[in-house]
C-alpha atoms as a PDB file:
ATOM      1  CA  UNK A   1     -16.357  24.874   6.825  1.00  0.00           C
ATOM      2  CA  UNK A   2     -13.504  22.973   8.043  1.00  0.00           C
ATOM      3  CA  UNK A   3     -15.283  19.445   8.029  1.00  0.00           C
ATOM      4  CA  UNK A   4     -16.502  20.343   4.478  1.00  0.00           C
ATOM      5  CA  UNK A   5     -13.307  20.744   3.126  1.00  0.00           C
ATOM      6  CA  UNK A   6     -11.912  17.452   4.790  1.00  0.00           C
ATOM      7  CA  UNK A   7     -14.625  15.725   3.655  1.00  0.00           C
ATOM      8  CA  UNK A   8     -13.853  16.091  -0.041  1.00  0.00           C
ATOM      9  CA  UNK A   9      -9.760  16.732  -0.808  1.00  0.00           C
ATOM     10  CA  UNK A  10      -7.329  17.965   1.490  1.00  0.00           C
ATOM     11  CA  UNK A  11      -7.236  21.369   2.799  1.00  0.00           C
ATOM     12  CA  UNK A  12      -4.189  23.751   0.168  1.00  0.00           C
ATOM     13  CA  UNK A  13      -2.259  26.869   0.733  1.00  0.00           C
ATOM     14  CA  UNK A  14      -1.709  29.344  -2.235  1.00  0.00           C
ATOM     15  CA  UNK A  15       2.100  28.399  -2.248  1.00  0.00           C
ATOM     16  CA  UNK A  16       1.622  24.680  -2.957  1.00  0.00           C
ATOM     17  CA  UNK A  17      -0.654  24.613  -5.425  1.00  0.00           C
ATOM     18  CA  UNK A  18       0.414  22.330  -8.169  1.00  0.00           C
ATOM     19  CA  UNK A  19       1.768  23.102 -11.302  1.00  0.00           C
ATOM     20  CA  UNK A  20      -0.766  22.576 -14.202  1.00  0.00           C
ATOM     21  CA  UNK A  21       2.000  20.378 -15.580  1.00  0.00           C
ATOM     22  CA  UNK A  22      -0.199  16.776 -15.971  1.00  0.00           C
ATOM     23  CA  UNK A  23       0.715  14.196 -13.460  1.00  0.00           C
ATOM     24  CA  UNK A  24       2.182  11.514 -16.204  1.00  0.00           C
ATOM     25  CA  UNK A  25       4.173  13.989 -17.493  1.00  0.00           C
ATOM     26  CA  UNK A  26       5.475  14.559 -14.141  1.00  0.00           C
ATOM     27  CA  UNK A  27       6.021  11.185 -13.338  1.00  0.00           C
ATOM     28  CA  UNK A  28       7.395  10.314 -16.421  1.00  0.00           C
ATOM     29  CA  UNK A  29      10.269  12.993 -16.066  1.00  0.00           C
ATOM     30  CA  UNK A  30      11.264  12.329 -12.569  1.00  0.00           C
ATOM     31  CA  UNK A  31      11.095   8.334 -13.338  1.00  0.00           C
ATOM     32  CA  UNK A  32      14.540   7.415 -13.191  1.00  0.00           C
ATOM     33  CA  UNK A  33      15.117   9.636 -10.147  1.00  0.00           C
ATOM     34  CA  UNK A  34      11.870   7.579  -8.260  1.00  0.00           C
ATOM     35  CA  UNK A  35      13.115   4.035  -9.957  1.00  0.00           C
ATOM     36  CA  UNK A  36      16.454   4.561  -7.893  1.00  0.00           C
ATOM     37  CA  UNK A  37      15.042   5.530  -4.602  1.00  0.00           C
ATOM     38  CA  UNK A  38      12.712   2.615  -4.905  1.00  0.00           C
ATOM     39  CA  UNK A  39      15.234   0.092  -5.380  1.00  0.00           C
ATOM     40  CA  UNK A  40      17.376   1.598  -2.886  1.00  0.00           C
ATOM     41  CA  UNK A  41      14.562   1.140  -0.198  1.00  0.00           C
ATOM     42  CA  UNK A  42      13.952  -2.375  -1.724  1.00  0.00           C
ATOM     43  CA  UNK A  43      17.192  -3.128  -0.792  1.00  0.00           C
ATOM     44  CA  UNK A  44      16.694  -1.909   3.284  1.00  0.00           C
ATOM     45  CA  UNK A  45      13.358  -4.005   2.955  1.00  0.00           C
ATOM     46  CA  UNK A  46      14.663  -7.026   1.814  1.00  0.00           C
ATOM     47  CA  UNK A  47      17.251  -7.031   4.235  1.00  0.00           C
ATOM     48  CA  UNK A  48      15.428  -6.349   7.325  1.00  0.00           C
ATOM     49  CA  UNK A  49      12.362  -9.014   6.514  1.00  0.00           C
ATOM     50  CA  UNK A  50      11.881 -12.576   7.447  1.00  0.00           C
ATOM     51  CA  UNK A  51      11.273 -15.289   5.197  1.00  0.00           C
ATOM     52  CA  UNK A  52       7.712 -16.321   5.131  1.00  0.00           C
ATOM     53  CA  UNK A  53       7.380 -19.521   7.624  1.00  0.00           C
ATOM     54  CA  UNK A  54       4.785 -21.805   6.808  1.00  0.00           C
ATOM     55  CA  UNK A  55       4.976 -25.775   5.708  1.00  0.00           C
ATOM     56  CA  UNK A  56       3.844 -25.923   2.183  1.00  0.00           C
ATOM     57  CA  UNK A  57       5.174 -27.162  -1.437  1.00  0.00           C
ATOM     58  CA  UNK A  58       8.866 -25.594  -1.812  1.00  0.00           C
ATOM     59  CA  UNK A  59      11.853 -26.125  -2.602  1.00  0.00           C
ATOM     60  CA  UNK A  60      13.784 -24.616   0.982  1.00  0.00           C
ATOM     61  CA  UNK A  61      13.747 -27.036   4.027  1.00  0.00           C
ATOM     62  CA  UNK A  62      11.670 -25.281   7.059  1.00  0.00           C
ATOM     63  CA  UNK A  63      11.916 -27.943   9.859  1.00  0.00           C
ATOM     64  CA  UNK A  64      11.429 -32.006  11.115  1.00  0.00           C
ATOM     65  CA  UNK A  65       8.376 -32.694  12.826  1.00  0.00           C
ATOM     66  CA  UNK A  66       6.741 -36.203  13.946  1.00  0.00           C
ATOM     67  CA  UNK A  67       5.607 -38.076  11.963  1.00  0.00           C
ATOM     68  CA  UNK A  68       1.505 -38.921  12.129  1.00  0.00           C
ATOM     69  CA  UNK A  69      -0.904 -42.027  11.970  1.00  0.00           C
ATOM     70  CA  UNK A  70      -2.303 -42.495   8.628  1.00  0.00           C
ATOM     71  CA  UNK A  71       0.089 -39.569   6.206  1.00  0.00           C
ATOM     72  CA  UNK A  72       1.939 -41.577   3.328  1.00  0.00           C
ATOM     73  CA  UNK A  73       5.254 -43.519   4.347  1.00  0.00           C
ATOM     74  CA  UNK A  74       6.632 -41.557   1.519  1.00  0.00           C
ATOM     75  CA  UNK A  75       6.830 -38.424   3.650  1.00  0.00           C
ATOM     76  CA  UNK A  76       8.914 -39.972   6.387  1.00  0.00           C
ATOM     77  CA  UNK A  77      12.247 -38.781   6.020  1.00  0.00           C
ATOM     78  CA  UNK A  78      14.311 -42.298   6.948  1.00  0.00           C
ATOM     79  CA  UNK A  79      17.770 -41.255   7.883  1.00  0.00           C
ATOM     80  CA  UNK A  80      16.389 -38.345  10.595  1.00  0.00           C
ATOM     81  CA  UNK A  81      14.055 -40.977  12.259  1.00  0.00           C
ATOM     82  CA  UNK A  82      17.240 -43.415  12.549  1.00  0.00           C
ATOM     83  CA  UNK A  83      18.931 -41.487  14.786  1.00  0.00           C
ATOM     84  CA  UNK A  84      16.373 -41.718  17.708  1.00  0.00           C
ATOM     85  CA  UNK A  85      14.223 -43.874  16.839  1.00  0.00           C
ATOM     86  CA  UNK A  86      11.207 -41.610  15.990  1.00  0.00           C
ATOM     87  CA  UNK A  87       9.406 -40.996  12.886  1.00  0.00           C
ATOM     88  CA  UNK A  88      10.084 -37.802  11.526  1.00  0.00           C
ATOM     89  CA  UNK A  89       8.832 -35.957   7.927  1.00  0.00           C
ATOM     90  CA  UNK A  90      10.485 -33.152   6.407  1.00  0.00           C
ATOM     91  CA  UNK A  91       8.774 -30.255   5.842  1.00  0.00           C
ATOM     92  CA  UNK A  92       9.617 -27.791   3.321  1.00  0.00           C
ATOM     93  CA  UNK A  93       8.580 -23.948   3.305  1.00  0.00           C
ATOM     94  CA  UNK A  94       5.276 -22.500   1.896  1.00  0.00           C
ATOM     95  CA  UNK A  95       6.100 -20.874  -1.428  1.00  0.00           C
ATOM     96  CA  UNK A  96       2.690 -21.105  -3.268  1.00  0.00           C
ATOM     97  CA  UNK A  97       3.122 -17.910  -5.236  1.00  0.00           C
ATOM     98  CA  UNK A  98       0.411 -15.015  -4.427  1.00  0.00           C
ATOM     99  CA  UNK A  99      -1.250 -12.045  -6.961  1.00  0.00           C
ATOM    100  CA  UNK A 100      -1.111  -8.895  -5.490  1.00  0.00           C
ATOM    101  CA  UNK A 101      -2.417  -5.768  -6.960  1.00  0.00           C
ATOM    102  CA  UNK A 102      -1.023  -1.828  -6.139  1.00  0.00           C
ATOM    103  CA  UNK A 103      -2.680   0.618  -6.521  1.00  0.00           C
ATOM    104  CA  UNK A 104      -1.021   4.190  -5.841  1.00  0.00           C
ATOM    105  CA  UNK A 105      -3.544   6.876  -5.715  1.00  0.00           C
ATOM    106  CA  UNK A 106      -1.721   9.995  -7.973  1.00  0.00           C
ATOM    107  CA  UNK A 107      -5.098  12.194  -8.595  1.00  0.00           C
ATOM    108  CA  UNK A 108      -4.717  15.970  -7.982  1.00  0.00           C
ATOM    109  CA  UNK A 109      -4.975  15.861  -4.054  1.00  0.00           C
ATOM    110  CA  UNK A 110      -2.085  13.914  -4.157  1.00  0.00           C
ATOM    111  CA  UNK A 111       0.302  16.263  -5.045  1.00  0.00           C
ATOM    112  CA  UNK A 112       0.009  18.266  -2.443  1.00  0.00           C
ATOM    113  CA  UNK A 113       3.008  19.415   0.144  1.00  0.00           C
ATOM    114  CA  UNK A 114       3.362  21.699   2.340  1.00  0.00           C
ATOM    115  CA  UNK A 115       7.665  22.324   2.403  1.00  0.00           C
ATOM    116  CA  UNK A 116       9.785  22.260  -0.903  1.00  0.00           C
ATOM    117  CA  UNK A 117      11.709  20.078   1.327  1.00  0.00           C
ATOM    118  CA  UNK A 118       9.073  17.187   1.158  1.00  0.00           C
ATOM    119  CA  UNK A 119       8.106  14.823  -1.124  1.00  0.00           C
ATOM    120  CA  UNK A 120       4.425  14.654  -2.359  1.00  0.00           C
ATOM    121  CA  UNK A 121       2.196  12.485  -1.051  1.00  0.00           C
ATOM    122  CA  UNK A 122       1.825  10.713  -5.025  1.00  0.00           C
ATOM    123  CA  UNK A 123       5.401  10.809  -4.795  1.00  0.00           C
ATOM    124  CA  UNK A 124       5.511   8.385  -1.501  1.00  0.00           C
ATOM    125  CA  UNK A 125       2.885   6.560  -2.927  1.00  0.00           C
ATOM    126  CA  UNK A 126       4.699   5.568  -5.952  1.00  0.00           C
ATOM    127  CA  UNK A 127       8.027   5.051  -4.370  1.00  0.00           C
ATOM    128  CA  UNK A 128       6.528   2.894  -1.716  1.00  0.00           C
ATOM    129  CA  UNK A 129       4.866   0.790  -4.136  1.00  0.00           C
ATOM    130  CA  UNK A 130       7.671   0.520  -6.561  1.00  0.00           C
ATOM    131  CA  UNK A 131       9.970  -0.776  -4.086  1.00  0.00           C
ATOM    132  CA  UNK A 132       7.071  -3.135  -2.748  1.00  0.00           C
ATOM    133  CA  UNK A 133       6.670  -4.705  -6.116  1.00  0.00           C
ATOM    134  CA  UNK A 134      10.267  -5.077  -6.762  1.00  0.00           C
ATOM    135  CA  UNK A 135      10.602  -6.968  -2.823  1.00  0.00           C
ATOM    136  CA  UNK A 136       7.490  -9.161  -3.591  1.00  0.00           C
ATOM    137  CA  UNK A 137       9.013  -9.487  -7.245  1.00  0.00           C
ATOM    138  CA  UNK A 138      11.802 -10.917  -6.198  1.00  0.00           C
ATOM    139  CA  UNK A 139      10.170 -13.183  -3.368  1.00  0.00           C
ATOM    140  CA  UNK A 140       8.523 -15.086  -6.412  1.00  0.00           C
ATOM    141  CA  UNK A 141       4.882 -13.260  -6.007  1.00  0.00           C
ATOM    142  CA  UNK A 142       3.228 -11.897  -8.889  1.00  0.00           C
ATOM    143  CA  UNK A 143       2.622  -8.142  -8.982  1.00  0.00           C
ATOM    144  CA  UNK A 144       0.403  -6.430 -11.061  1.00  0.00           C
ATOM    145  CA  UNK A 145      -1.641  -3.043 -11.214  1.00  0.00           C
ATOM    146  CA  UNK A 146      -5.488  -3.038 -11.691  1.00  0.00           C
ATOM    147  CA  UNK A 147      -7.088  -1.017 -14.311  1.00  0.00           C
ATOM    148  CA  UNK A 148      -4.579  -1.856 -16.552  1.00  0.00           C
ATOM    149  CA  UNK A 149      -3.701  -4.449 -19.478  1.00  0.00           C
ATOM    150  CA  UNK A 150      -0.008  -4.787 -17.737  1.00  0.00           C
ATOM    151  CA  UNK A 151      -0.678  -8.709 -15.998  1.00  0.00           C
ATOM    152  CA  UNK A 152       0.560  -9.775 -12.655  1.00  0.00           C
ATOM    153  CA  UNK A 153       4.257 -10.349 -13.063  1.00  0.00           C
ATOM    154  CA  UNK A 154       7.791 -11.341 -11.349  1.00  0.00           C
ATOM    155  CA  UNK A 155      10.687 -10.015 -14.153  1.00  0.00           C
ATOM    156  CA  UNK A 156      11.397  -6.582 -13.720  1.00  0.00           C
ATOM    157  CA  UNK A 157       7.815  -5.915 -12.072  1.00  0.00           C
ATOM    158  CA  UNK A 158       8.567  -2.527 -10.447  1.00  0.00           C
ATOM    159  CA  UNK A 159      10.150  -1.166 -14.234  1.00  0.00           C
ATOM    160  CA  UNK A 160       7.091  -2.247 -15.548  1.00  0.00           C
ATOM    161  CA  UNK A 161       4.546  -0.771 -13.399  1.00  0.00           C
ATOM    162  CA  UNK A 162       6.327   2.453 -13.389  1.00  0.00           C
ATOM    163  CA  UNK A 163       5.890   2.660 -17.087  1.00  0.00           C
ATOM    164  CA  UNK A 164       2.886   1.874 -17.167  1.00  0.00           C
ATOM    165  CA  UNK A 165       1.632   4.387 -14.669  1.00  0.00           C
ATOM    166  CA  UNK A 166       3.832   7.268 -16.501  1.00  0.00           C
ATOM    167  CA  UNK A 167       1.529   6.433 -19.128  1.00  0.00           C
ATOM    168  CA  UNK A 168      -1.604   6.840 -17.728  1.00  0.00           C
ATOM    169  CA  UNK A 169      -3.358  10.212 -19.170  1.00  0.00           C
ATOM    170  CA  UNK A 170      -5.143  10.557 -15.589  1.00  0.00           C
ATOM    171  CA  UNK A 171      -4.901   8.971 -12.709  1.00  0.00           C
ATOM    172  CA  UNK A 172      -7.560   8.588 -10.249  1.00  0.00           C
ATOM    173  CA  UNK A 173      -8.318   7.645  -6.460  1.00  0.00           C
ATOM    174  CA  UNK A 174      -9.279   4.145  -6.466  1.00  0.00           C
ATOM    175  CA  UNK A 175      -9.383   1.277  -9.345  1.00  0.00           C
ATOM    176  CA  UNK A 176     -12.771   0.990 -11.026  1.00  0.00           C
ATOM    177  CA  UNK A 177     -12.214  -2.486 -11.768  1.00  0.00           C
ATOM    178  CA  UNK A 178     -10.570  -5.627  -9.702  1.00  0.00           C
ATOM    179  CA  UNK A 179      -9.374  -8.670 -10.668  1.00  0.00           C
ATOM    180  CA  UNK A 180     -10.924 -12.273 -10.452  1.00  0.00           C
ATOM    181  CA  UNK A 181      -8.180 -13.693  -8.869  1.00  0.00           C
ATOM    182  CA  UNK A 182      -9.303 -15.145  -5.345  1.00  0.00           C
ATOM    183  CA  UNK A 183      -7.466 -14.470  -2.123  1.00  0.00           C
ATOM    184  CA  UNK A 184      -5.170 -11.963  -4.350  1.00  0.00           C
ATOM    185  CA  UNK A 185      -3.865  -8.993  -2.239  1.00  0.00           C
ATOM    186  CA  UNK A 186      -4.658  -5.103  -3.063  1.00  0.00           C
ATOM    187  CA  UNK A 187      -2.462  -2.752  -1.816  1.00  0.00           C
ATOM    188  CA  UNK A 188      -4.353   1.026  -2.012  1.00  0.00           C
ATOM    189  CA  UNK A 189      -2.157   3.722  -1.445  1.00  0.00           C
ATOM    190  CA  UNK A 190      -3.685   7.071  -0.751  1.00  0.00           C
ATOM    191  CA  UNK A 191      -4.644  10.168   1.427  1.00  0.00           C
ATOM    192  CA  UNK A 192      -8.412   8.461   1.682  1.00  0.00           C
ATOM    193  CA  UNK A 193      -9.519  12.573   2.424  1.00  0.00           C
ATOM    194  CA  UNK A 194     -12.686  11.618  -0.411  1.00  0.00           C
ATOM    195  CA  UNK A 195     -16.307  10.215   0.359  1.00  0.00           C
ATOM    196  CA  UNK A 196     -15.609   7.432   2.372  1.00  0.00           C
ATOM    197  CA  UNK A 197     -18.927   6.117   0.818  1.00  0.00           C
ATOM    198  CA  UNK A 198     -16.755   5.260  -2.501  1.00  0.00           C
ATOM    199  CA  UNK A 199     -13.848   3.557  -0.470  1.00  0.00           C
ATOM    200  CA  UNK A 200     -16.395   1.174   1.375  1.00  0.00           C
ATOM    201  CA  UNK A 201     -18.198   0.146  -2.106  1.00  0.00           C
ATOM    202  CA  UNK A 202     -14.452  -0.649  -3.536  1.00  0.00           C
ATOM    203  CA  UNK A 203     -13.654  -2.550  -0.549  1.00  0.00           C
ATOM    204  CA  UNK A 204     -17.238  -4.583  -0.603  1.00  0.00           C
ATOM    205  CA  UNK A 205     -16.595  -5.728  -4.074  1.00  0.00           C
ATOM    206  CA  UNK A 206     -12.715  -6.803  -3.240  1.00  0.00           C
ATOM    207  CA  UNK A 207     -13.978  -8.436  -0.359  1.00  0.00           C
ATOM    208  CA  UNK A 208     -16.914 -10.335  -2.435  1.00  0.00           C
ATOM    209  CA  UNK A 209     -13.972 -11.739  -4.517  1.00  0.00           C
ATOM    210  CA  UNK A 210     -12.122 -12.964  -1.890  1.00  0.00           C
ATOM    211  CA  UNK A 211      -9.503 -10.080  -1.961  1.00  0.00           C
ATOM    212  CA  UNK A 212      -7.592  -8.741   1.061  1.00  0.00           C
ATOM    213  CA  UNK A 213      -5.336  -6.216   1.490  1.00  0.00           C
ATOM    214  CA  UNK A 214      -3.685  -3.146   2.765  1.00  0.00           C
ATOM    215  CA  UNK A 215      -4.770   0.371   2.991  1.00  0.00           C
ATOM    216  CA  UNK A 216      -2.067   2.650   3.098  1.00  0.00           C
ATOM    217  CA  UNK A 217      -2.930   6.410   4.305  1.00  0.00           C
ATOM    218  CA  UNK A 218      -0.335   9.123   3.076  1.00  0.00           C
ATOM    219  CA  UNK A 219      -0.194  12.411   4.501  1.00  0.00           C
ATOM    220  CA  UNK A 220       1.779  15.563   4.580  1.00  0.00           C
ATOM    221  CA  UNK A 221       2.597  16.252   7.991  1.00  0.00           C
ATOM    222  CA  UNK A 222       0.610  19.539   7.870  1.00  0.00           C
ATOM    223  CA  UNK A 223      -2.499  17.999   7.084  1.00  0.00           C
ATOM    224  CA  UNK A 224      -2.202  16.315  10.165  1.00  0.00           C
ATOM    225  CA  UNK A 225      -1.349  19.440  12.833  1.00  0.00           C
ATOM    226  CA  UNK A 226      -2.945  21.823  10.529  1.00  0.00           C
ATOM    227  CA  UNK A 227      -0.113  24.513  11.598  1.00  0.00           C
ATOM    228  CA  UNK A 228      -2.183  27.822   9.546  1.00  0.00           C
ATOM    229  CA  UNK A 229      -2.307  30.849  11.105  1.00  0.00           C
ATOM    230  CA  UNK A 230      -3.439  34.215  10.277  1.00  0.00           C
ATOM    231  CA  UNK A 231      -5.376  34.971   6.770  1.00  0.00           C
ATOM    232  CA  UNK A 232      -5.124  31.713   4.525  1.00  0.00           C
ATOM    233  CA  UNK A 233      -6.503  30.599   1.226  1.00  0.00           C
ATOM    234  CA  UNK A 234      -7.181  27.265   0.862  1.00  0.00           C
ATOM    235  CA  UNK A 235      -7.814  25.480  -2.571  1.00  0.00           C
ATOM    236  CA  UNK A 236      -9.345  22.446  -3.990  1.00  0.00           C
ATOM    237  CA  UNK A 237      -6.735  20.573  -6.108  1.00  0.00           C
ATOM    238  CA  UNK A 238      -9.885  18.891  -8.130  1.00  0.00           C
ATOM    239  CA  UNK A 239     -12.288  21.826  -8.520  1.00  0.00           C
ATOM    240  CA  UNK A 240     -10.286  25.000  -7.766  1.00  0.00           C
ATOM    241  CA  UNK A 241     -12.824  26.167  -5.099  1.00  0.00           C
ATOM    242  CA  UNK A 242     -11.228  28.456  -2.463  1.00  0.00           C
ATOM    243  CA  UNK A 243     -12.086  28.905   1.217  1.00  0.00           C
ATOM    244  CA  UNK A 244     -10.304  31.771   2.866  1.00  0.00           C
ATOM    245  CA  UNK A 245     -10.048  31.696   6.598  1.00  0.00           C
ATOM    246  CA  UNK A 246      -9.460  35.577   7.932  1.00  0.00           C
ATOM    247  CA  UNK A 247      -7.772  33.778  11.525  1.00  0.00           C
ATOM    248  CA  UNK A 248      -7.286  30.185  10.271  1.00  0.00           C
ATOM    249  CA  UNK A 249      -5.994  28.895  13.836  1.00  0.00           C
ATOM    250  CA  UNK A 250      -9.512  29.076  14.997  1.00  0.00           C
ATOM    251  CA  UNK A 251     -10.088  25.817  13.052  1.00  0.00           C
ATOM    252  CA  UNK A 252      -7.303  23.927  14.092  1.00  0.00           C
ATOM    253  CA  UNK A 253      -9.584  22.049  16.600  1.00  0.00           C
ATOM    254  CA  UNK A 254     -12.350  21.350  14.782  1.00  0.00           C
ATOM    255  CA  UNK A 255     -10.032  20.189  12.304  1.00  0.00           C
ATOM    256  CA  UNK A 256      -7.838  17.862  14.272  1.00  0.00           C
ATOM    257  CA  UNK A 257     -11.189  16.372  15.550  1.00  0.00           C
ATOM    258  CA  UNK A 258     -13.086  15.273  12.130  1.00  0.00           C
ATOM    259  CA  UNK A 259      -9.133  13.772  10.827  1.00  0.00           C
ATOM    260  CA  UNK A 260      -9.703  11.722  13.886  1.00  0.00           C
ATOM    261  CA  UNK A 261     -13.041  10.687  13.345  1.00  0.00           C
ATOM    262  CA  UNK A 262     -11.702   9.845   9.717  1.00  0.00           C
ATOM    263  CA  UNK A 263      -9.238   8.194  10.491  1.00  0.00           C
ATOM    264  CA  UNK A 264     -11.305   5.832  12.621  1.00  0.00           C
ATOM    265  CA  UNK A 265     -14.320   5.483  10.354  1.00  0.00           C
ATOM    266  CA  UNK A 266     -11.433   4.255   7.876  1.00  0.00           C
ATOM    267  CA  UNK A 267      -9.595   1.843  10.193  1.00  0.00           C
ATOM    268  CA  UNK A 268     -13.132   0.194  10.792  1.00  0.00           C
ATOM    269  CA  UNK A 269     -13.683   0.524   6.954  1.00  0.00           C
ATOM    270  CA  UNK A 270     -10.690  -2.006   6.793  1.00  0.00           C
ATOM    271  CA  UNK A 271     -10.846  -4.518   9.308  1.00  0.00           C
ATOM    272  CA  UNK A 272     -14.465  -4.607   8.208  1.00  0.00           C
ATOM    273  CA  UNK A 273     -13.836  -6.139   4.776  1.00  0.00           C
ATOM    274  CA  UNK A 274     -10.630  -7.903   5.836  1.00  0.00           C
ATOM    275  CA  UNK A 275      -8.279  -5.268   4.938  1.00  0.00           C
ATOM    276  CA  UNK A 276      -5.097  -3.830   6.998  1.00  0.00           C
ATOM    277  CA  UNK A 277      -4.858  -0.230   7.852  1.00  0.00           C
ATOM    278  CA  UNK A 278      -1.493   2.051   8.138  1.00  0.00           C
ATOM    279  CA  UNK A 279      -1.188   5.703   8.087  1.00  0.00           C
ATOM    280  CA  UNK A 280       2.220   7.053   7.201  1.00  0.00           C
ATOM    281  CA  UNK A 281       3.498  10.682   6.675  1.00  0.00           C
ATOM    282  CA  UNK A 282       5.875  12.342   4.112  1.00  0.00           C
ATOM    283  CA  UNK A 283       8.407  13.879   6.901  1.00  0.00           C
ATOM    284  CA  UNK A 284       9.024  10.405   7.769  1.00  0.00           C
ATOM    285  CA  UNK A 285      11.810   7.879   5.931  1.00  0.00           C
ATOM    286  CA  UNK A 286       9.865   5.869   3.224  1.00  0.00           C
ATOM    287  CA  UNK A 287      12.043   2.872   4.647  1.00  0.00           C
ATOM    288  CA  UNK A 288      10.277   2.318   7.793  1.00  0.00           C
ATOM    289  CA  UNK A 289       7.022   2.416   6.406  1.00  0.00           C
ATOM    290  CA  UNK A 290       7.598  -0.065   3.399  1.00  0.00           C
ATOM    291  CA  UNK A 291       9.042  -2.374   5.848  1.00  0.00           C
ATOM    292  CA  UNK A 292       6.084  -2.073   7.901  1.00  0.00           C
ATOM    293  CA  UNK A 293       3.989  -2.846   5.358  1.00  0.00           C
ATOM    294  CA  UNK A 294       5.533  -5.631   3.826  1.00  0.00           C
ATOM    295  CA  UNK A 295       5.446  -7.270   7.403  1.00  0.00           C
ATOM    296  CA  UNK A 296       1.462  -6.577   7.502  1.00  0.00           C
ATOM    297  CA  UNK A 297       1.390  -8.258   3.525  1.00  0.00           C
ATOM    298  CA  UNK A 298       3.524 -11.599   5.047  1.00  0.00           C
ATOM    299  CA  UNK A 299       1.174 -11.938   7.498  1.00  0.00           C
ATOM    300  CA  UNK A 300      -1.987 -11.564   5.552  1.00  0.00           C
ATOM    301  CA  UNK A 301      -0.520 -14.107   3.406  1.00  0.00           C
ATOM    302  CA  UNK A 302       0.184 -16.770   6.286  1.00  0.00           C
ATOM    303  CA  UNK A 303      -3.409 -15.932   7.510  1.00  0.00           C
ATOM    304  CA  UNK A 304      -4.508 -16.922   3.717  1.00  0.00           C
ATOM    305  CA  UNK A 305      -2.351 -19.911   3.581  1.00  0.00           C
ATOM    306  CA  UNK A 306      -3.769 -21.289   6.432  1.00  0.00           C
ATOM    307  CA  UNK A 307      -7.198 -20.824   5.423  1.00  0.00           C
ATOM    308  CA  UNK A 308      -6.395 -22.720   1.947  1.00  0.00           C
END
């Protein structure tokens, strides 16, 4: 009963179930309030990254190195190579600009928590994202949201994709369609709890397009322990099915076991079609994990450089 539940959305007490308030409308209202925390944790980003360091066609010098048999003259930077006698050429640092696409899942299983004093998971998801787009924004990449006429952008990226997911009328798990753009990035953002069956066809056709990316696993902390005890309803935030468990510790194990498994069967999902995996949880600052994802996007974007 416990692996059934997992299998489709996660697991609900009565006292979280969400409001039947519509999730644009809820976005929309607490938008300013998101907008600030998202530029606030752009800010801690931003300062604790490192500049991405590969020789390409920019505009910031990255270092000297020798000069080789048979590149132009032109590249041989004169007045180094006269101080020791050694051809050197000037290399400058890659800033070829990259596409990458967010996608933060805000469907009904999303909005789960389990303490007043925690965000939502759709509530991480879009302030992680936000303050991703505004970092990448600002490091000259273009950010843009599938599923949506909004196109990759720099100005005021993270304003814009907040809009434009306020707007939305309903939000679902994963983007229907993907963009042509070859060796773009996606960024997915989500509790993954559906059919992993539709998460490995979306991931097939990214990876057929040459699209890499992140997978980003959000979850309340008590989807995780599962810390029920005693009689418990649980409810479906899609279908409003309820499973009531009469001593609900009893499934703790089994439950604890199949996240495991899924967690696995996702991690393989990634690496499989060239994807990164994190999991993150809402009792944890929102800081640390956009950092750490930013440093997985820098170095999926080396890794792509180097292939070009």
């Amino acid at each position: 009963m416990v692996s059934s539940a997992l299998s489709s959305t996660p697991a609900q007490t009565d006292s979280q179930v969400p409001c039947a308030l519509p999730q644009a409308l809820q976005l929309a209202q607490r938008l300013p309030e998101i907008m600030l925390e998202a530029s606030r944790i752009a800010q801690s980003v931003a300062a604790g990254a490192h500049q991405r360091k590969q020789a390409g066609q920019g505009e910031n010098f990255w270092q000297y190195r020798p000069f080789s048999s048979g590149e132009p003259a032109q590249r041989i930077d004169w007045r180094r190579s006269a101080r020791d006698n050694h051809l050197y050429v000037r290399e400058q640092e890659w800033q070829t600009s990259q596409h990458i696409w967010i996608w933060p899942d805000l469907s009904p299983s999303m909005q789960f928590r389990s303490s007043n004093t925690l965000p939502s998971k759709a509530e991480r998801a879009t302030v992680l994202m936000l303050a991703l787009a505004e970092v990448l924004a600002k490091a000259g990449e273009q950010v843009g949201l599938p599923d949506a006429p909004l196109r990759p952008r720099r100005l005021d990226a993270a304003a814009q994709l907040a809009h434009a997911l306020a707007a939305r009328a309903q939000h679902h798990p994963l983007p229907s369609a993907l963009p042509e753009k070859r060796r773009a990035s996606l960024l997915i953002c989500s509790d993954f709890l559906g059919d992993t069956a539709t998460l490995a066809t979306c991931l097939a056709k990214a990876s057929a397009k040459g699209i890499s990316g992140h997978l980003i696993q959000i979850l309340d902390p008590a989807e995780e322990t599962f810390p029920f005890t005693g009689a418990t309803r649980f409810i479906d935030p899609t279908t409003r099915q309820s499973l009531t468990g009469e001593k609900a510790q009893e499934w703790q194990t089994a439950y604890c076991n199949r996240l495991a498994a899924h967690k696995h069967q996702l991690q393989a999902l990634a690496v499989q079609h060239g994807f990164s995996y994190t999991c993150l949880h809402t009792d944890t600052p929102a800081s640390s994990g956009a950092l750490a994802i930013h440093a997985a996007l820098s170095g999926h974007a080396a890794q792509a450089d180097r292939r070009a």
